[in-house]
Protein backbone atom coordinates (compact mmCIF):
# COMPACT_ATOMS: atom_id res chain seq x y z
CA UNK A 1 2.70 25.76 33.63
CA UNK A 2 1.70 22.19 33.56
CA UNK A 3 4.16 19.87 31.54
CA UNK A 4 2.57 16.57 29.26
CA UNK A 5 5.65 14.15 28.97
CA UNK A 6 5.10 11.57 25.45
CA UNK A 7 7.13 9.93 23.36
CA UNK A 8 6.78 10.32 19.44
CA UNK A 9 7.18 8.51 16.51
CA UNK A 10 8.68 9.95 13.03
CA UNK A 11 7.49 7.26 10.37
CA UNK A 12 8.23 7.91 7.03
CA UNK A 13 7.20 6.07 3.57
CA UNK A 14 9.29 5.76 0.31
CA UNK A 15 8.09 8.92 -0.86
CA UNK A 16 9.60 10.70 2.13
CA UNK A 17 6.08 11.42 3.47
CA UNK A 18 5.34 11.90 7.61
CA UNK A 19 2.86 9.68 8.79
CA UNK A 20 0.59 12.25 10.79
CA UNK A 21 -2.33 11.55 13.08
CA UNK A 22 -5.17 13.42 14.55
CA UNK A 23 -6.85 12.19 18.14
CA UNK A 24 -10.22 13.07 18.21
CA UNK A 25 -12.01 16.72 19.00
CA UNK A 26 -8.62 18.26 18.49
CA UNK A 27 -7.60 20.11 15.37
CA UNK A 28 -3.79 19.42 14.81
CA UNK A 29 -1.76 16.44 13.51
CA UNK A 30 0.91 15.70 15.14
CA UNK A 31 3.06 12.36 15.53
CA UNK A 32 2.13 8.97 15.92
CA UNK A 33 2.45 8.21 20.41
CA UNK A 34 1.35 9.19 23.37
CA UNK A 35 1.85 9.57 27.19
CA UNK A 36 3.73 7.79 29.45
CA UNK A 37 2.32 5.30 32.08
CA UNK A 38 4.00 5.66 35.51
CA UNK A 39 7.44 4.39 35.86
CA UNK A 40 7.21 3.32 31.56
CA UNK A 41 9.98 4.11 29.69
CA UNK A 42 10.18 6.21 26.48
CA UNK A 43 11.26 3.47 24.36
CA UNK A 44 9.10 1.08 25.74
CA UNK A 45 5.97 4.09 26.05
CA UNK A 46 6.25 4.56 21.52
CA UNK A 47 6.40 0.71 21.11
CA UNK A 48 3.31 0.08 22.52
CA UNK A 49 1.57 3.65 21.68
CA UNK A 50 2.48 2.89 18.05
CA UNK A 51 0.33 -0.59 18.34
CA UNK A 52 -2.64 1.08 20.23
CA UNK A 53 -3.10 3.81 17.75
CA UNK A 54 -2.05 2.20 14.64
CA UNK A 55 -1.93 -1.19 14.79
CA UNK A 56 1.60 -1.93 13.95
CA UNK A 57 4.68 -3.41 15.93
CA UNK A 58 7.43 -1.01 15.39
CA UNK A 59 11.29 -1.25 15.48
CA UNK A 60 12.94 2.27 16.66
CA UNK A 61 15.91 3.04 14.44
CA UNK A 62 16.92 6.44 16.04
CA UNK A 63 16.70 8.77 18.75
CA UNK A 64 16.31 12.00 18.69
CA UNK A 65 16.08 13.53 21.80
CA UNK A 66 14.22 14.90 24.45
CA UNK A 67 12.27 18.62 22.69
CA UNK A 68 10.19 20.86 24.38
CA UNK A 69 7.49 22.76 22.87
CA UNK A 70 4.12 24.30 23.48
CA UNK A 71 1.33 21.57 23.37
CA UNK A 72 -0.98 21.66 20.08
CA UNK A 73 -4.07 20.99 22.11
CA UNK A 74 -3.85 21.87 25.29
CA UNK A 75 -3.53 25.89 26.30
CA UNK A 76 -0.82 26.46 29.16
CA UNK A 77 0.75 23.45 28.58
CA UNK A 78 4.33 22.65 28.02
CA UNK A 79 4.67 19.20 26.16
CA UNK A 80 8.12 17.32 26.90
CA UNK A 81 9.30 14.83 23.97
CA UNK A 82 11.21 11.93 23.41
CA UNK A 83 11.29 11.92 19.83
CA UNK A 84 12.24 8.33 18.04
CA UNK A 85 12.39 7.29 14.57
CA UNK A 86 10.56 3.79 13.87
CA UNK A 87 9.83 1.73 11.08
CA UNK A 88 6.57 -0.45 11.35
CA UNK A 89 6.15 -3.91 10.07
CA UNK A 90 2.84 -3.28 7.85
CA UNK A 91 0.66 -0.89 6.89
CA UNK A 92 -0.56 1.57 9.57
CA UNK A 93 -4.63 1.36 10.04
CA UNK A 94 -6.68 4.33 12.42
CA UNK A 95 -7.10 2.15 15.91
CA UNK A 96 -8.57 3.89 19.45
CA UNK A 97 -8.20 7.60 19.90
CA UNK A 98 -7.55 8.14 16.58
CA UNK A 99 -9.97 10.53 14.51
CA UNK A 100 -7.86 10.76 10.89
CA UNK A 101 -4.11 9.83 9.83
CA UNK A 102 -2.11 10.91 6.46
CA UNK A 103 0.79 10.83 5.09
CA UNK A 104 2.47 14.38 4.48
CA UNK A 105 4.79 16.18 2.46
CA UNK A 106 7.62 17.45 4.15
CA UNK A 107 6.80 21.34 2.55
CA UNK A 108 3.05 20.73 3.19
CA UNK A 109 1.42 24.36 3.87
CA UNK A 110 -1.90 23.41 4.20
CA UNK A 111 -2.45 21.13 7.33
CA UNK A 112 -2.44 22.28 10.97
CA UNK A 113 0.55 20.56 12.60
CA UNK A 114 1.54 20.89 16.20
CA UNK A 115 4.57 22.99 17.18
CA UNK A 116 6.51 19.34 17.51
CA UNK A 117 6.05 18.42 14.16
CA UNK A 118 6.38 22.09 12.69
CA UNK A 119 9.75 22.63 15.03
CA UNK A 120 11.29 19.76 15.08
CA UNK A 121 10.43 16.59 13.42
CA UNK A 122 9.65 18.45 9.83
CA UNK A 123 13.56 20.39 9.73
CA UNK A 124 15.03 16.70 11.28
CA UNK A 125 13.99 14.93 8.50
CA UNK A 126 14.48 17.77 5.77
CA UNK A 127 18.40 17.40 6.96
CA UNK A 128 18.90 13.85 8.16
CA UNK A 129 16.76 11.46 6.36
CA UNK A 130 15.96 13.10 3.57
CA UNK A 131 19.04 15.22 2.71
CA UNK A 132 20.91 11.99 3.00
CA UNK A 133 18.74 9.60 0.68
């Protein structure tokens, strides 16, 4: 099985919403980031994947960990995580590969999410950000 390796980005807004993306010709949204460059860091890999696809600098506040679950858009693949929570410094705005971004609710039912947001990022919040505010 071949393995993608990204880091992602929870942002949330006062209303507890998940800032969602979707890259173009694919069909699920999935967290703000992106793949690594050779020899990049994680950390350093969601800083600058957060600027290219939204236009914002971002300040990471927690990390997750490292998840693995099927990839949304590619079939056979195995996509490896490193999952961060960031805030952003303004407003986010569609930039590059970017077809469509929203802001969900954490019981949304209607859009098609990849497994990473579905499996992980969605209950995380529910229980650690939310739970606690």
């Amino acid at each position: 099985m071949k393995v993608i390796t990204v880091a992602a980005g929870i942002v949330l807004n006062d209303q507890h919403q998940l800032l969602l993306v979707r890259k173009k010709n694919t069909s699920c949204f999935m967290q703000v980031g992106g793949k690594l460059e050779p020899n990049e860091l994680p950390e350093r890999t969601i800083i600058r994947e957060i600027e290219e696809e939204i236009g914002c600098t971002a300040q990471i506040q927690h990390y997750l960990g490292r998840f693995e679950t099927p990839a949304a858009n590619e079939p056979d693949h195995l996509l490896v995580s490193y999952v961060y929570h960031v805030t952003l410094d303004r407003n986010p705005e569609v930039q590059a590969e970017i077809a469509e971004m929203k802001w969900v609710d954490l019981n949304d039912a209607e859009t098609a999410l990849a497994p990473l947001t579905s499996e992980i990022v969605m209950p995380w919040v529910k229980q650690y950000l939310v739970a606690s505010a």
